[in-house]
N, C-alpha and C. Protein backbone atom coordinates (compact mmCIF):
# COMPACT_ATOMS: atom_id res chain seq x y z
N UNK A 1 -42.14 0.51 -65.23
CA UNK A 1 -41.58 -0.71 -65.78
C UNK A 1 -40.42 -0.36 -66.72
N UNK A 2 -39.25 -1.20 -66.62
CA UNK A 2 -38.14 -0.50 -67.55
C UNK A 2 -38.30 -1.58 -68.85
N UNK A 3 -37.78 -1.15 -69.91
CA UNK A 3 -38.39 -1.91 -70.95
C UNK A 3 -36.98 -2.73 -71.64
N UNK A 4 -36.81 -3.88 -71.86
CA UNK A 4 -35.39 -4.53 -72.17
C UNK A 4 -34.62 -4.17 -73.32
N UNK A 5 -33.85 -2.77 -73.51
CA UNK A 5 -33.35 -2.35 -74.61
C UNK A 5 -32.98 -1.29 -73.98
N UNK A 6 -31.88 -0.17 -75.02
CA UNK A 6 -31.24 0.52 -74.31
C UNK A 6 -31.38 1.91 -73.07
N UNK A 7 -31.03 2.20 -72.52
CA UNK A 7 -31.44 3.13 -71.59
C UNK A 7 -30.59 3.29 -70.23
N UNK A 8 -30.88 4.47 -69.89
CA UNK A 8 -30.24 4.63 -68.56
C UNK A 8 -30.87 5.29 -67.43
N UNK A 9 -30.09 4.55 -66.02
CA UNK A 9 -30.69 5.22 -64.66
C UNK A 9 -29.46 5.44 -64.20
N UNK A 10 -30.09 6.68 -63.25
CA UNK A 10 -29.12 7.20 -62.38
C UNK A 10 -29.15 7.54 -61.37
N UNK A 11 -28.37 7.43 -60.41
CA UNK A 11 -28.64 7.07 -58.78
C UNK A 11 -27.14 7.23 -58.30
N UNK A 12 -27.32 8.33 -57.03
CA UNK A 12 -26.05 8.12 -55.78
C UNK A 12 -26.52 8.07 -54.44
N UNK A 13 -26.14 7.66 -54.12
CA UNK A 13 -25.64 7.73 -52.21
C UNK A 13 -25.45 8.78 -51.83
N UNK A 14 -26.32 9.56 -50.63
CA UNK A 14 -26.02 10.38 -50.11
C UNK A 14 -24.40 10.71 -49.08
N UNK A 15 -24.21 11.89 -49.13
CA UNK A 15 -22.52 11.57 -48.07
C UNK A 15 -23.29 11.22 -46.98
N UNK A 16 -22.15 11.11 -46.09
CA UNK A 16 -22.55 10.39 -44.90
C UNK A 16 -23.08 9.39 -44.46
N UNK A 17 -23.24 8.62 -45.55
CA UNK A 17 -24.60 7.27 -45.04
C UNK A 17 -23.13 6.01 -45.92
N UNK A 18 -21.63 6.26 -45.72
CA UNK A 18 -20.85 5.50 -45.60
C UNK A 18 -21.09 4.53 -44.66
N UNK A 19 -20.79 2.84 -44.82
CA UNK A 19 -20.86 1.73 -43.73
C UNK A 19 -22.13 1.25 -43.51
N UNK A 20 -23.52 1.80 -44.05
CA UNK A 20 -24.74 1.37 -44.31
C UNK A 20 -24.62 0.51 -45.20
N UNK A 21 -23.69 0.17 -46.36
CA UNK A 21 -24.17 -0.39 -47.34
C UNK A 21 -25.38 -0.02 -48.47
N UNK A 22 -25.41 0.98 -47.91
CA UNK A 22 -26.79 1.58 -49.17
C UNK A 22 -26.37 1.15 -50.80
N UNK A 23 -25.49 1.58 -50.74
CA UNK A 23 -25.34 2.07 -52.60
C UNK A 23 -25.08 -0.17 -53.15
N UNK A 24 -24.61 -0.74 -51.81
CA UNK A 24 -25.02 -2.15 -52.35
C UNK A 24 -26.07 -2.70 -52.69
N UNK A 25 -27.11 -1.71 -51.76
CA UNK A 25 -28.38 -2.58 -51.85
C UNK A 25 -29.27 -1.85 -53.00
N UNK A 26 -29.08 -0.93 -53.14
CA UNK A 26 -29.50 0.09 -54.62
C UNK A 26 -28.91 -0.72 -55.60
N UNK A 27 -28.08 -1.02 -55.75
CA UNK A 27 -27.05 -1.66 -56.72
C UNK A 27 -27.67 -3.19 -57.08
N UNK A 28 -28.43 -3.93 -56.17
CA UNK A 28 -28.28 -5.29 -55.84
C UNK A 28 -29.86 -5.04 -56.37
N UNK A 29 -30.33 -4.03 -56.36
CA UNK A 29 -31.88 -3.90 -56.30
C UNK A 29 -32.23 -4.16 -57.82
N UNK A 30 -31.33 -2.54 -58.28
CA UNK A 30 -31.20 -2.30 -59.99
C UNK A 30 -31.21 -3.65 -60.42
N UNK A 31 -29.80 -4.30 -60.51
CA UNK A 31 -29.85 -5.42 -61.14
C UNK A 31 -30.86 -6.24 -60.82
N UNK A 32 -31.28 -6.64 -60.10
CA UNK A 32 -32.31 -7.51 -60.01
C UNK A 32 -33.72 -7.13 -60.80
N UNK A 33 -33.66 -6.09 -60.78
CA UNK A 33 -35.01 -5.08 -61.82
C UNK A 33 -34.63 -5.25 -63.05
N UNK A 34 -33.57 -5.05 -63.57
CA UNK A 34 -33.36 -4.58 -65.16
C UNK A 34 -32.81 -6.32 -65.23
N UNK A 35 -32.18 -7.58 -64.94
CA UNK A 35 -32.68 -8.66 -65.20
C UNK A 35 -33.91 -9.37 -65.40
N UNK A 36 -34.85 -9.11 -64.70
CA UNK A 36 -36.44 -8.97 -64.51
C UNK A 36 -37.03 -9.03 -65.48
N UNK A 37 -36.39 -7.86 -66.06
CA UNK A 37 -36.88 -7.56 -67.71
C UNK A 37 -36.60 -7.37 -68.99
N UNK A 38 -35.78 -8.54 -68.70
CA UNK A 38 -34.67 -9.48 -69.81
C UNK A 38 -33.52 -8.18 -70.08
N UNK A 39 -32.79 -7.67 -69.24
CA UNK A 39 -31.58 -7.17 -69.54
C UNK A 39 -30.50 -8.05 -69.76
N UNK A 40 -30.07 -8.47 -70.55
CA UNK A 40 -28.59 -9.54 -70.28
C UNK A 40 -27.39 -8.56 -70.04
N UNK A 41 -26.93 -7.21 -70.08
CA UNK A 41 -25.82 -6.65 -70.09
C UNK A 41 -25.79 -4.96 -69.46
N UNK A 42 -25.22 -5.09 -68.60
CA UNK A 42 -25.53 -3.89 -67.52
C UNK A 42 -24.16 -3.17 -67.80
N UNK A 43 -24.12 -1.59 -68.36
CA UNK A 43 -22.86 -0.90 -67.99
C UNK A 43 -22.29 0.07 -66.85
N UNK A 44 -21.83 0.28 -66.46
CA UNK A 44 -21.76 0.92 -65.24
C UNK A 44 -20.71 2.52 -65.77
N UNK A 45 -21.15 3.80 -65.65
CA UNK A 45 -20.09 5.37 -65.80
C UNK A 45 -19.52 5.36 -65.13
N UNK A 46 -18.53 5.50 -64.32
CA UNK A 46 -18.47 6.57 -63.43
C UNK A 46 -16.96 7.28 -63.09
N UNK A 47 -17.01 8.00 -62.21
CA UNK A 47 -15.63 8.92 -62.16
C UNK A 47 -14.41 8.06 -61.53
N UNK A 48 -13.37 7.73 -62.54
CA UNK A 48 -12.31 6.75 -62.14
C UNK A 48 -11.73 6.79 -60.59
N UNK A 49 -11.90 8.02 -60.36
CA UNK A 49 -11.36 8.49 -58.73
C UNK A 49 -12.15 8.02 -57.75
N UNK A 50 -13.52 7.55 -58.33
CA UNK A 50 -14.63 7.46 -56.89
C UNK A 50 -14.21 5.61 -56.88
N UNK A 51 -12.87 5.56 -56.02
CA UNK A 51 -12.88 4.16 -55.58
C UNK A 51 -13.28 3.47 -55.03
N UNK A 52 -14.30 3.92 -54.29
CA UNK A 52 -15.49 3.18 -53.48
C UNK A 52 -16.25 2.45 -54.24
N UNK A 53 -16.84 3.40 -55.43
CA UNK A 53 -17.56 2.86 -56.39
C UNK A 53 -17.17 1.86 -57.24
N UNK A 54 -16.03 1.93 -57.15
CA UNK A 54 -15.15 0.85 -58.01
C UNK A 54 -15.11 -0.47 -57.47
N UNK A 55 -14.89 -0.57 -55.92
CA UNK A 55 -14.74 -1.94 -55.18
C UNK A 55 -15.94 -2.24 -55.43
N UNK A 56 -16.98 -1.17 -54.78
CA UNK A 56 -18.40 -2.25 -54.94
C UNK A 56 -19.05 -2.40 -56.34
N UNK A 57 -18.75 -2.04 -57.24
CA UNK A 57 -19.09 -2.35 -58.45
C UNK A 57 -18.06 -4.53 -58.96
N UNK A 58 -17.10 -4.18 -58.56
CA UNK A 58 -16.32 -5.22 -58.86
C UNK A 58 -16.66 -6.49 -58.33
N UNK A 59 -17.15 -6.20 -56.58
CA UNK A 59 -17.76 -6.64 -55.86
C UNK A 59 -19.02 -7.78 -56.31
N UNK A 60 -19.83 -6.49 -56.97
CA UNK A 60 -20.74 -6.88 -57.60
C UNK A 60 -20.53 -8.10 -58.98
N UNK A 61 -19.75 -8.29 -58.91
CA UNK A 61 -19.67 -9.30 -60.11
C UNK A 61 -19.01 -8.08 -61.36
N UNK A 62 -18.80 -6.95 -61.53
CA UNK A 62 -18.64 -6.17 -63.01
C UNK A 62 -17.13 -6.70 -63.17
N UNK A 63 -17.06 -6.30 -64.91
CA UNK A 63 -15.62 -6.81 -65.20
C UNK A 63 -15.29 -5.49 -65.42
N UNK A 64 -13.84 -4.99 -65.32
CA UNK A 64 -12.84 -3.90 -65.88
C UNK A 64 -11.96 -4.33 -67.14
N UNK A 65 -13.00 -3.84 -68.50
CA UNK A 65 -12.66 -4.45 -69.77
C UNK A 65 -11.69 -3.12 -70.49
N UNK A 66 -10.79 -2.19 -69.31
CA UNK A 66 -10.52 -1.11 -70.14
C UNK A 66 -11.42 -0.29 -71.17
N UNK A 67 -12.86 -0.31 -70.78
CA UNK A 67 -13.67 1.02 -71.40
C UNK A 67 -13.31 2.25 -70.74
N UNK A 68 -13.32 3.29 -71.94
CA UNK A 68 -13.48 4.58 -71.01
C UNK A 68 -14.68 5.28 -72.10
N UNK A 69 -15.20 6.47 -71.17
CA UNK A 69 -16.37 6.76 -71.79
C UNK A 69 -15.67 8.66 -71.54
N UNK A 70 -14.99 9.44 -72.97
CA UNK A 70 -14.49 10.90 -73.02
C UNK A 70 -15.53 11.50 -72.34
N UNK A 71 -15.17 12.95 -72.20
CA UNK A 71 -16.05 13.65 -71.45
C UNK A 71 -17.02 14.70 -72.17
N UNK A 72 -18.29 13.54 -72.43
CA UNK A 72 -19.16 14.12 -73.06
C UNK A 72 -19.92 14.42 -72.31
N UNK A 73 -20.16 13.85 -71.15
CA UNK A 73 -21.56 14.25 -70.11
C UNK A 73 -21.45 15.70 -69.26
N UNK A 74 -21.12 16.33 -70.34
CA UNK A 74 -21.27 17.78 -69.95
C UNK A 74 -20.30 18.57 -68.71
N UNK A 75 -19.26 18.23 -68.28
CA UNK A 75 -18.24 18.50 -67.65
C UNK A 75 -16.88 17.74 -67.93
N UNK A 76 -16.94 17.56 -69.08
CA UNK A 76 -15.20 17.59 -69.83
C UNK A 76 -14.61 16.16 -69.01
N UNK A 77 -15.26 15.38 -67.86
CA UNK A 77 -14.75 14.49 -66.69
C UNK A 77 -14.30 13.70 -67.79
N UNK A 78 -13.42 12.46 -67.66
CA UNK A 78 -13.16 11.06 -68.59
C UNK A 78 -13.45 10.27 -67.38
N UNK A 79 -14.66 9.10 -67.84
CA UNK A 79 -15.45 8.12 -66.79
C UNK A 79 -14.99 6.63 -67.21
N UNK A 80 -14.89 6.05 -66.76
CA UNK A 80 -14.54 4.63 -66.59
C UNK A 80 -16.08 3.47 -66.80
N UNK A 81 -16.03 2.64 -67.97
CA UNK A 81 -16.74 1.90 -67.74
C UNK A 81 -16.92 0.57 -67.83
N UNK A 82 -17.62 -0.12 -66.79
CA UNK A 82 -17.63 -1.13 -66.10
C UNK A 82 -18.82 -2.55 -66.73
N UNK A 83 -18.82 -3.65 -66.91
CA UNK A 83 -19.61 -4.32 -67.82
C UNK A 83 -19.88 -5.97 -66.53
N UNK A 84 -21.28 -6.09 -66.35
CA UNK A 84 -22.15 -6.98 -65.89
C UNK A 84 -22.30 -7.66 -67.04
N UNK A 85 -22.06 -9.18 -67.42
CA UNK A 85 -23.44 -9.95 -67.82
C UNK A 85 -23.88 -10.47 -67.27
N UNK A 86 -25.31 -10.34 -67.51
CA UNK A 86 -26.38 -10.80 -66.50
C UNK A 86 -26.52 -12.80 -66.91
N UNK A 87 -26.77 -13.30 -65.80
CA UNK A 87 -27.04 -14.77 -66.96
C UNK A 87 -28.89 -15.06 -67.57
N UNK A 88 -28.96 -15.71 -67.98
CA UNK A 88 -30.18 -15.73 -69.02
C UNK A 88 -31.32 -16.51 -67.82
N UNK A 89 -32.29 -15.86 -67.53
CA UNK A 89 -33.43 -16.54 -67.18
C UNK A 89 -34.44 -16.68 -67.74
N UNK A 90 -34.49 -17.25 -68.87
CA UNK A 90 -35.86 -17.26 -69.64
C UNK A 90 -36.03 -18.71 -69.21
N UNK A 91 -36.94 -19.23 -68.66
CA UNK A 91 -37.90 -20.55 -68.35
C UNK A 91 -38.16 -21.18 -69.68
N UNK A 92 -38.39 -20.74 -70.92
CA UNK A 92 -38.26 -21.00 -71.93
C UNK A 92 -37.07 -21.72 -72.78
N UNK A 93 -36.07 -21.34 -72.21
CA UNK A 93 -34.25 -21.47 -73.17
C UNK A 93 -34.14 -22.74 -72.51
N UNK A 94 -33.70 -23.49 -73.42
CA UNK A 94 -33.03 -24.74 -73.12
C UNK A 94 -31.57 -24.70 -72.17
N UNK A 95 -31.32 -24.20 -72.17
CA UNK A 95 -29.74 -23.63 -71.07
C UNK A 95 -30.56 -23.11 -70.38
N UNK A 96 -31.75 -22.92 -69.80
CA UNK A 96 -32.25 -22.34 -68.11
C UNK A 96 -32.05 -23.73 -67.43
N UNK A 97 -32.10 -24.77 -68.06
CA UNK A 97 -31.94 -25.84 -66.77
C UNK A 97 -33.14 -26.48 -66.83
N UNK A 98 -34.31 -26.27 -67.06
CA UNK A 98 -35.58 -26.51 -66.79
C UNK A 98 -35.75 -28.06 -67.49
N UNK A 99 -36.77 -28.40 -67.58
CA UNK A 99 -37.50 -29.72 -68.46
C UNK A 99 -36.20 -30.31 -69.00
């Protein structure tokens, strides 16, 4: 169970399994998990060059707010990052729509 506060997962696509759509449905999965359990705000790393990752991230609803994230993750890289808000499903909140 992931718990609603900060943290990170990490996950790629194997080569070759291009035109499957995998890394959408990994992608489509996550979010649907870490909303689940009241995430409102999803960030996305990754290497500015991997433009694949970029369409389907954008795809996905993320905005390009000019973050960059220096290269602290242990190979000097400079990563690009990408920002989801999730919208609010609490059954509870008066803005869910409900009652």
């Amino acid at each position: 169970m992931i718990r609603p506060s900060a943290g990170s997962w990490r996950w790629a696509c194997i080569q070759n399994t291009g035109g499957q759509h995998i890394g959408r449905l990994l992608l489509d999965e996550s979010i649907l998990e870490l909303q689940g359990n009241g995430i409102s705000t999803i960030k996305i790393i990754f290497k500015s060059q991997n433009t694949s990752a970029y369409n389907l991230y954008i795809q996905a609803g993320f905005q390009d707010t000019g973050e960059w994230k220096d290269g602290d993750l242990g190979d000097g890289v400079r990563r690009k990052i990408l920002t989801l808000l999730l919208p609010c499903h609490d059954m509870d909140s008066p803005f869910a729509g409900g009652a």
